[in-house]
PDB file of N, CA and C in Angstrom:
ATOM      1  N   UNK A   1     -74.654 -42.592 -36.579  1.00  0.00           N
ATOM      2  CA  UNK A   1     -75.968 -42.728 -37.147  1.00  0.00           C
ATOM      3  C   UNK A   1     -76.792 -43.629 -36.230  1.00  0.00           C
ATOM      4  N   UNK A   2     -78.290 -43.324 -35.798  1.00  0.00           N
ATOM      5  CA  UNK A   2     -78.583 -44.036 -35.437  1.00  0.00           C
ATOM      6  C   UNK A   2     -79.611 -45.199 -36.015  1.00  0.00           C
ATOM      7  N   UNK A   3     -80.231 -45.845 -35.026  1.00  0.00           N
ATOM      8  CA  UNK A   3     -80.793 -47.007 -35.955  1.00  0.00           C
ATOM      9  C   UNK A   3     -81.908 -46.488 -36.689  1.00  0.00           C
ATOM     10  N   UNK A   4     -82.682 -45.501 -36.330  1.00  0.00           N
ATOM     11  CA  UNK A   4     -83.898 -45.518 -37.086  1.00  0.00           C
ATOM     12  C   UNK A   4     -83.530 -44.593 -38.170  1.00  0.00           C
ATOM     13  N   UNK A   5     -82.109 -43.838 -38.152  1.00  0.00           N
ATOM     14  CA  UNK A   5     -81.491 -43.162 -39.847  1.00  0.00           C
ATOM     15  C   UNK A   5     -81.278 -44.096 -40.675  1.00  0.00           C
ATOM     16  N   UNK A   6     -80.702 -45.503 -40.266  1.00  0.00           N
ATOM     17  CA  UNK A   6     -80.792 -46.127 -41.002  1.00  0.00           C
ATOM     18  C   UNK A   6     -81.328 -47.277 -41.315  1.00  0.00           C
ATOM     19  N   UNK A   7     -82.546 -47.349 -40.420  1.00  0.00           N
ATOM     20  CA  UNK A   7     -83.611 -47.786 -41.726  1.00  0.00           C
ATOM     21  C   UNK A   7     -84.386 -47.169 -42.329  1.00  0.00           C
ATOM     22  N   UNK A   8     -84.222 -45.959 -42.455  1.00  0.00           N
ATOM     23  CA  UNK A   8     -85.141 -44.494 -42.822  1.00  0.00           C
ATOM     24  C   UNK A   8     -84.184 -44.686 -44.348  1.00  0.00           C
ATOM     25  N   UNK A   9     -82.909 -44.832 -44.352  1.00  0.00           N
ATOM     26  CA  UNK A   9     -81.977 -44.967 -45.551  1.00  0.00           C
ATOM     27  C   UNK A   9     -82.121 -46.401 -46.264  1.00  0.00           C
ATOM     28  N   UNK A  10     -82.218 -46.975 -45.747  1.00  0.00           N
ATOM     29  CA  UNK A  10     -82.681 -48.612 -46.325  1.00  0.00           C
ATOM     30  C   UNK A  10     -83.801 -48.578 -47.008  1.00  0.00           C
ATOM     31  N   UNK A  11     -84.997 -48.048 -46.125  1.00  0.00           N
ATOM     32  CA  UNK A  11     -86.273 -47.675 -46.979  1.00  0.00           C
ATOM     33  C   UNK A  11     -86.342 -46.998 -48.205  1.00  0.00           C
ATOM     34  N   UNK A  12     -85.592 -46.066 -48.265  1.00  0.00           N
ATOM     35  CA  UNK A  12     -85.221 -45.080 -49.370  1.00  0.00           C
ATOM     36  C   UNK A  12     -84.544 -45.166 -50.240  1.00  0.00           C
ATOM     37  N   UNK A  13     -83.194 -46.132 -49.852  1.00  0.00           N
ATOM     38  CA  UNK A  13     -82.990 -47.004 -51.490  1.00  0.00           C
ATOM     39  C   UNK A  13     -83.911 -48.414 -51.853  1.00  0.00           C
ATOM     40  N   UNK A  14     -84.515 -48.594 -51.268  1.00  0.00           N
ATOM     41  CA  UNK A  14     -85.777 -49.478 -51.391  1.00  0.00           C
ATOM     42  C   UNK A  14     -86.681 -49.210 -52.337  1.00  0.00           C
ATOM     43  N   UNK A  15     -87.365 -48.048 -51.869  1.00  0.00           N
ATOM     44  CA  UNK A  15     -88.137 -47.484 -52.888  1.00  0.00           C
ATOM     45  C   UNK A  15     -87.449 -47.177 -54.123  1.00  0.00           C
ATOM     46  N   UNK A  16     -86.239 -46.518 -54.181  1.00  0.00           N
ATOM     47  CA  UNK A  16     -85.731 -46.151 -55.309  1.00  0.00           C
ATOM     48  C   UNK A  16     -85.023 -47.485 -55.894  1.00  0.00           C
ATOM     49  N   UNK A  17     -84.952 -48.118 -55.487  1.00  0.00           N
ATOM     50  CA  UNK A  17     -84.544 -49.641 -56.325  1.00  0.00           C
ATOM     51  C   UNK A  17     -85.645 -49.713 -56.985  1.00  0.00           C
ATOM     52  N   UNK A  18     -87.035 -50.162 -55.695  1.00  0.00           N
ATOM     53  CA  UNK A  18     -88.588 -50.697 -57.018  1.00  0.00           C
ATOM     54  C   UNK A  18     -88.848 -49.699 -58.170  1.00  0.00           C
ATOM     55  N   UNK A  19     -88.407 -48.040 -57.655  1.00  0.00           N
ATOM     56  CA  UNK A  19     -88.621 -47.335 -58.789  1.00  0.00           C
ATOM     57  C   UNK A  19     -88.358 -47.665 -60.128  1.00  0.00           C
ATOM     58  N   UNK A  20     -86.771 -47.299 -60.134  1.00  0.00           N
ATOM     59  CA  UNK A  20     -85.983 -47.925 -61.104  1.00  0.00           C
ATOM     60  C   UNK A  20     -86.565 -49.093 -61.909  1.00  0.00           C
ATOM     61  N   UNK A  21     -86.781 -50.341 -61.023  1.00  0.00           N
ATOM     62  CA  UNK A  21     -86.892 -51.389 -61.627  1.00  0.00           C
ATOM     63  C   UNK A  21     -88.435 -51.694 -62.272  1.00  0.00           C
ATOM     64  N   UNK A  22     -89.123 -51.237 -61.659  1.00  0.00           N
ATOM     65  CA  UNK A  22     -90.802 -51.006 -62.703  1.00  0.00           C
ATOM     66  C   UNK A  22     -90.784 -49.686 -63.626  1.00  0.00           C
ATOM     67  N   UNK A  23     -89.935 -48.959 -63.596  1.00  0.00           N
ATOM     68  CA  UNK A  23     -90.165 -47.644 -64.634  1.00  0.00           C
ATOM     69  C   UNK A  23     -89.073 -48.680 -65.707  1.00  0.00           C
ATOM     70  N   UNK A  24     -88.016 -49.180 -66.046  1.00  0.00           N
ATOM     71  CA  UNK A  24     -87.694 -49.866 -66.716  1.00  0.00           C
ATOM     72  C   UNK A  24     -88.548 -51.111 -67.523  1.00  0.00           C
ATOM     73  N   UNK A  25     -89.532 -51.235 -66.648  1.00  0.00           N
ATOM     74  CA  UNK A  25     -90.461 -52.326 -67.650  1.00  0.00           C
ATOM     75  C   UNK A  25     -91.148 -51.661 -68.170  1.00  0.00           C
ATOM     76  N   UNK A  26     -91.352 -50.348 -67.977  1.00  0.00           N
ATOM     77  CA  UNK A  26     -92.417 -49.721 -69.555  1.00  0.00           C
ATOM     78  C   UNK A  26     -91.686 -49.888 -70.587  1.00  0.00           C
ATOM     79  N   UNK A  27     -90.555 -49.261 -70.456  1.00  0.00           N
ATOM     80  CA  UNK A  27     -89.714 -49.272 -71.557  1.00  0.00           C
ATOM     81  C   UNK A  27     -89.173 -50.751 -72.501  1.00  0.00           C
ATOM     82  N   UNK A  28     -88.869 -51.506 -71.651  1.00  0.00           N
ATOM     83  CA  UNK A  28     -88.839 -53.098 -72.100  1.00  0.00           C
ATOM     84  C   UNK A  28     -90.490 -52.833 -72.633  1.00  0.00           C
ATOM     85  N   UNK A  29     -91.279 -53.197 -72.172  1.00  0.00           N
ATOM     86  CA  UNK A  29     -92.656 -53.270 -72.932  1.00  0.00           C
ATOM     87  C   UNK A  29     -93.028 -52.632 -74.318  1.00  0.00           C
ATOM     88  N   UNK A  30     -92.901 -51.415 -74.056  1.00  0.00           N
ATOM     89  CA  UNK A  30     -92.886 -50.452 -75.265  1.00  0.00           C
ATOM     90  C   UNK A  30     -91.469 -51.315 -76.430  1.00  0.00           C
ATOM     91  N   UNK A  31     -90.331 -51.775 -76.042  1.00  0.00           N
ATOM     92  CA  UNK A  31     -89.064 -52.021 -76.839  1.00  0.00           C
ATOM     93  C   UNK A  31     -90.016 -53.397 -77.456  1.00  0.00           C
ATOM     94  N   UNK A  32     -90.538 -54.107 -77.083  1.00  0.00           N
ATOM     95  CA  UNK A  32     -90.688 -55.328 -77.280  1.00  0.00           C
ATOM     96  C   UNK A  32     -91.950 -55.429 -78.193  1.00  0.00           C
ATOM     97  N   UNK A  33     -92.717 -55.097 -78.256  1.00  0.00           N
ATOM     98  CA  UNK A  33     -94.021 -54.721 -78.724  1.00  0.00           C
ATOM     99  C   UNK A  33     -93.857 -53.953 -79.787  1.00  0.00           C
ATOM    100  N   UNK A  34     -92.781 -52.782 -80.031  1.00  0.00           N
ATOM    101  CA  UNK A  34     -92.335 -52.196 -81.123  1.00  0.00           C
ATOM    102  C   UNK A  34     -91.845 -53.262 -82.099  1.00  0.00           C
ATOM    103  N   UNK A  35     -90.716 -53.999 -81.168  1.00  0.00           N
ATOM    104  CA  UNK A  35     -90.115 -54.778 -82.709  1.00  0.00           C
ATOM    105  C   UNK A  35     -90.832 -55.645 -83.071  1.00  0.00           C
ATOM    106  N   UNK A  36     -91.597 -56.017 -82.641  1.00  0.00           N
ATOM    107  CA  UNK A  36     -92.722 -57.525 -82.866  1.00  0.00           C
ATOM    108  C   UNK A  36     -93.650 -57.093 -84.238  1.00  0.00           C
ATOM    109  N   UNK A  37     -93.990 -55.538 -83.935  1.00  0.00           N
ATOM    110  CA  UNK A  37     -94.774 -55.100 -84.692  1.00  0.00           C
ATOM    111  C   UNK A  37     -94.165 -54.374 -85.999  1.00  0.00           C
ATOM    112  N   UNK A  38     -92.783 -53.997 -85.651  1.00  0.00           N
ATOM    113  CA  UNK A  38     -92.199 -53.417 -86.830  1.00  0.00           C
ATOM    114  C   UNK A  38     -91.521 -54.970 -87.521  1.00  0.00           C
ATOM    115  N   UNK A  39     -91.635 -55.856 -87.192  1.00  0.00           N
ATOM    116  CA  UNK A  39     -91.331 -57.201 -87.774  1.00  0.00           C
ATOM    117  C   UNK A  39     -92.419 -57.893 -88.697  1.00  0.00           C
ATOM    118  N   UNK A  40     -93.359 -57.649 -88.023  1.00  0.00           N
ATOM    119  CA  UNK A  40     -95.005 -58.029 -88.757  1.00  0.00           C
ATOM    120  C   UNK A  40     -95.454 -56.961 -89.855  1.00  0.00           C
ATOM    121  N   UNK A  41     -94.910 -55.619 -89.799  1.00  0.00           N
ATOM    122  CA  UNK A  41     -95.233 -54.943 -90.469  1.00  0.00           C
ATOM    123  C   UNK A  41     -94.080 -55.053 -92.076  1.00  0.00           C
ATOM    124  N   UNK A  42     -92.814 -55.196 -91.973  1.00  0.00           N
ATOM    125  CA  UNK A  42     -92.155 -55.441 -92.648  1.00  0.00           C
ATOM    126  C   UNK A  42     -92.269 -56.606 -93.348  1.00  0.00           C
ATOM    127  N   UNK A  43     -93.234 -58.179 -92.717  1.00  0.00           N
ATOM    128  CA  UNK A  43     -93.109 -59.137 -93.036  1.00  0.00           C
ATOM    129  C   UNK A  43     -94.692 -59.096 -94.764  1.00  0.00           C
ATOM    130  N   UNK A  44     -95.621 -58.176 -93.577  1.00  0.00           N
ATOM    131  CA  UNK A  44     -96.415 -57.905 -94.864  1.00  0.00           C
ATOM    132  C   UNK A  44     -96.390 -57.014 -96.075  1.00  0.00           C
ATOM    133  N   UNK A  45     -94.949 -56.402 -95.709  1.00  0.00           N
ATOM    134  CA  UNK A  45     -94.998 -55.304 -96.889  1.00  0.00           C
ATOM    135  C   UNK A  45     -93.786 -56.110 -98.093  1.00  0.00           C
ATOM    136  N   UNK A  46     -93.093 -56.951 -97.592  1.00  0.00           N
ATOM    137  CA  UNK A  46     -92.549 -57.985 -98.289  1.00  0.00           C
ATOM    138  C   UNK A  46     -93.439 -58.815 -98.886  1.00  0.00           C
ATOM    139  N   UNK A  47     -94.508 -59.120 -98.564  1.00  0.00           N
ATOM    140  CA  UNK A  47     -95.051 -60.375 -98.981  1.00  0.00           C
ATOM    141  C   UNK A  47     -96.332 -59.536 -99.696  1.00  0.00           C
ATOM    142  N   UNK A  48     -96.153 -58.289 -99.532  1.00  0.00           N
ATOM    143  CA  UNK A  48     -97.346 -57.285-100.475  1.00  0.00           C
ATOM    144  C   UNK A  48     -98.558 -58.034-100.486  1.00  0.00           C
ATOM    145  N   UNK A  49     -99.298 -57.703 -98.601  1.00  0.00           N
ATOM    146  CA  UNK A  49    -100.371 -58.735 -98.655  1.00  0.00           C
ATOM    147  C   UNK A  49    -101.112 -57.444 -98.065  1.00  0.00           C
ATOM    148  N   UNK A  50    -102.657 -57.642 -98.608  1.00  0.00           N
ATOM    149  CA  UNK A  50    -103.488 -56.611 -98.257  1.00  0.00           C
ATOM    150  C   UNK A  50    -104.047 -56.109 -96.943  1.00  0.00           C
ATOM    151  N   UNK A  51    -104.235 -57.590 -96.720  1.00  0.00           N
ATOM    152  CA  UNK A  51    -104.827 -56.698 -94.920  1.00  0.00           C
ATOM    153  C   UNK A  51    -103.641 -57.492 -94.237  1.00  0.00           C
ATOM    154  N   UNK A  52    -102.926 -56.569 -93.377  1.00  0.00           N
ATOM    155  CA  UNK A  52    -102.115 -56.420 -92.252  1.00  0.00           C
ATOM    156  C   UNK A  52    -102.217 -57.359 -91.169  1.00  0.00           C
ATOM    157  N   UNK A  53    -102.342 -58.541 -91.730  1.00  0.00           N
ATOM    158  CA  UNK A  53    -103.009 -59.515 -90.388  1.00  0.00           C
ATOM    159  C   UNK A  53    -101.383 -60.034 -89.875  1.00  0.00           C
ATOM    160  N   UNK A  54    -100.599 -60.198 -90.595  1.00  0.00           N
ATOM    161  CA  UNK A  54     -99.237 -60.675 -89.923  1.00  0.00           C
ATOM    162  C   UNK A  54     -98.605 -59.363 -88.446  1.00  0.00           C
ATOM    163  N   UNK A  55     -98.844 -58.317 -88.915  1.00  0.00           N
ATOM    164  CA  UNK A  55     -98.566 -56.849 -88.289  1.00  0.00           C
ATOM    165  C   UNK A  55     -99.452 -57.346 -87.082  1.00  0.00           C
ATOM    166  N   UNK A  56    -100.822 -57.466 -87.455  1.00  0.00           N
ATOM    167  CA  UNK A  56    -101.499 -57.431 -86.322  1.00  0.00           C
ATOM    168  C   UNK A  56    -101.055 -59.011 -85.256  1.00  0.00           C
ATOM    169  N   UNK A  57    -101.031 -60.008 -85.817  1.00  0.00           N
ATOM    170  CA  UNK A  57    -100.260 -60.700 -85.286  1.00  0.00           C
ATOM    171  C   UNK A  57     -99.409 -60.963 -84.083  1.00  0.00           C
ATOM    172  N   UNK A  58     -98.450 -60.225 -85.092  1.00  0.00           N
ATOM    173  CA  UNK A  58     -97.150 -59.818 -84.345  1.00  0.00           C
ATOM    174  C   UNK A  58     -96.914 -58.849 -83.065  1.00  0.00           C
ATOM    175  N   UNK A  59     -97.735 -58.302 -83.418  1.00  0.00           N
ATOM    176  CA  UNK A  59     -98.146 -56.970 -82.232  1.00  0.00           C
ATOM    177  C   UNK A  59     -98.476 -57.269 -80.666  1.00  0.00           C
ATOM    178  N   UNK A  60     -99.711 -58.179 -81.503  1.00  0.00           N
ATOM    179  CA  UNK A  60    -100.426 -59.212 -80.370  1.00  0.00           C
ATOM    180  C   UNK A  60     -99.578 -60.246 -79.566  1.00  0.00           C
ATOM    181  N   UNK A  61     -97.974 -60.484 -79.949  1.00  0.00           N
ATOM    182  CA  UNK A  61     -97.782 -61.386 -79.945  1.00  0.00           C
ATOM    183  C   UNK A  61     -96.780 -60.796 -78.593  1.00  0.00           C
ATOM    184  N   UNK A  62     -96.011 -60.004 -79.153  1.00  0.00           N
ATOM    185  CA  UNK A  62     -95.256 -58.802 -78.196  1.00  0.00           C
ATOM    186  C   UNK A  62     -96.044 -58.202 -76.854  1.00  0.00           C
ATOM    187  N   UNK A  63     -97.410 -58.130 -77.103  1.00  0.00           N
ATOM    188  CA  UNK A  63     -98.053 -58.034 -75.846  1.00  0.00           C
ATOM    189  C   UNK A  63     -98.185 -58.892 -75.453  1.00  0.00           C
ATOM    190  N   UNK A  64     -98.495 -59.774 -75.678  1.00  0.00           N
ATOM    191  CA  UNK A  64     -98.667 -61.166 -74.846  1.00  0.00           C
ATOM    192  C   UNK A  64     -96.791 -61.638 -74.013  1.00  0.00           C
ATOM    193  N   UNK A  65     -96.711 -61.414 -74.786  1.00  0.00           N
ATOM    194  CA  UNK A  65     -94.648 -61.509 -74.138  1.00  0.00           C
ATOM    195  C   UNK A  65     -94.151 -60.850 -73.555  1.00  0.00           C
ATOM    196  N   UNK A  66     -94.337 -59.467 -73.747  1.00  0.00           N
ATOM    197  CA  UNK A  66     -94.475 -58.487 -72.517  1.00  0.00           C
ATOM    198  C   UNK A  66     -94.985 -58.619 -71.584  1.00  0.00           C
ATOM    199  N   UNK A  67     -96.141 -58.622 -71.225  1.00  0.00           N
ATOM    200  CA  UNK A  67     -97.339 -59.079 -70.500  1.00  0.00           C
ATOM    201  C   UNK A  67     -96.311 -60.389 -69.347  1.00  0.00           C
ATOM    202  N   UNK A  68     -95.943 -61.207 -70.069  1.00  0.00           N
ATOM    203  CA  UNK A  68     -95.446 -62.531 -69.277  1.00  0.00           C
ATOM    204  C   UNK A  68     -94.061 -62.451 -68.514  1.00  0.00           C
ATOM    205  N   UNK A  69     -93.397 -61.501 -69.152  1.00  0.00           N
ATOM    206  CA  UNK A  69     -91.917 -61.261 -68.516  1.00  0.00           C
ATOM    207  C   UNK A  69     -92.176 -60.026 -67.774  1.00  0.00           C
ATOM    208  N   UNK A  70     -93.505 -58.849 -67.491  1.00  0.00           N
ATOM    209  CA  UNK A  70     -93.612 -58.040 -66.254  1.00  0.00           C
ATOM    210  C   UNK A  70     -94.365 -59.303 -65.527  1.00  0.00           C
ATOM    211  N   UNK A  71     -95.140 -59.872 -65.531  1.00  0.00           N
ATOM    212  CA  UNK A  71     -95.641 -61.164 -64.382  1.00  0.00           C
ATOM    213  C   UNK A  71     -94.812 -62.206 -63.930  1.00  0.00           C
ATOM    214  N   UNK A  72     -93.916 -62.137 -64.605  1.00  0.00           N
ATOM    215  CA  UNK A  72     -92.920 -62.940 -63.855  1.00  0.00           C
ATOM    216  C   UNK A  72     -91.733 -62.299 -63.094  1.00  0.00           C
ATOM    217  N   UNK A  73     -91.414 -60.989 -63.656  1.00  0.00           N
ATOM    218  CA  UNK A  73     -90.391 -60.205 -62.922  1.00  0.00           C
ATOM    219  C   UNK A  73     -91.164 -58.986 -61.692  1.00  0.00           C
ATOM    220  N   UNK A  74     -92.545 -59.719 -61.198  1.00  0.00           N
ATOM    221  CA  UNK A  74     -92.801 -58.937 -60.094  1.00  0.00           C
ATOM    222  C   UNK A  74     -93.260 -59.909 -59.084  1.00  0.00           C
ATOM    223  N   UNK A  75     -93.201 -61.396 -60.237  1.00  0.00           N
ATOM    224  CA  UNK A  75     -93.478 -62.453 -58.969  1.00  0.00           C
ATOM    225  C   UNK A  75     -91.871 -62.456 -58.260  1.00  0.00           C
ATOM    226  N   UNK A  76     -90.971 -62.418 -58.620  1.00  0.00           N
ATOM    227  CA  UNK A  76     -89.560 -62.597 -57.805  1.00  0.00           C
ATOM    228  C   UNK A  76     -89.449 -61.339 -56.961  1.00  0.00           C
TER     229      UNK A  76
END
């Protein structure tokens, strides 16, 4: 093999590493933001309260936490 096959191959699990590893933070995002909100939503249907402000809350709260663990896992 010569040298420029393999950094032509280095490059290419390169890319497919960053792939991998940012198509996995939608999914963390979406996971995280779900339970925040299916937590807030459960918390007001327990507490049989009219407007949904804990849901909304919670929602908000998961984005914001999401939000902070993709900004920190693209600063490394």
């Amino acid at each position: 093999m010569t040298e420029n096959e393999g950094e032509k191959t280095d490059e290419i699990k390169k890319s497919v590493n960053n792939y991998a590893k940012y198509s996995t933070m939608g999914f963390q995002m979406i996971a995280i933001i779900g339970v925040f909100t299916y937590a807030g939503y459960k918390i007001d249907e327990a507490n049989n309260h009219e407007t949904k402000w804990v849901t909304v809350a919670l929602a908000l709260a998961g984005v914001f936490i999401s939000l902070y663990l993709v900004i920190r896992s693209v600063k490394n």
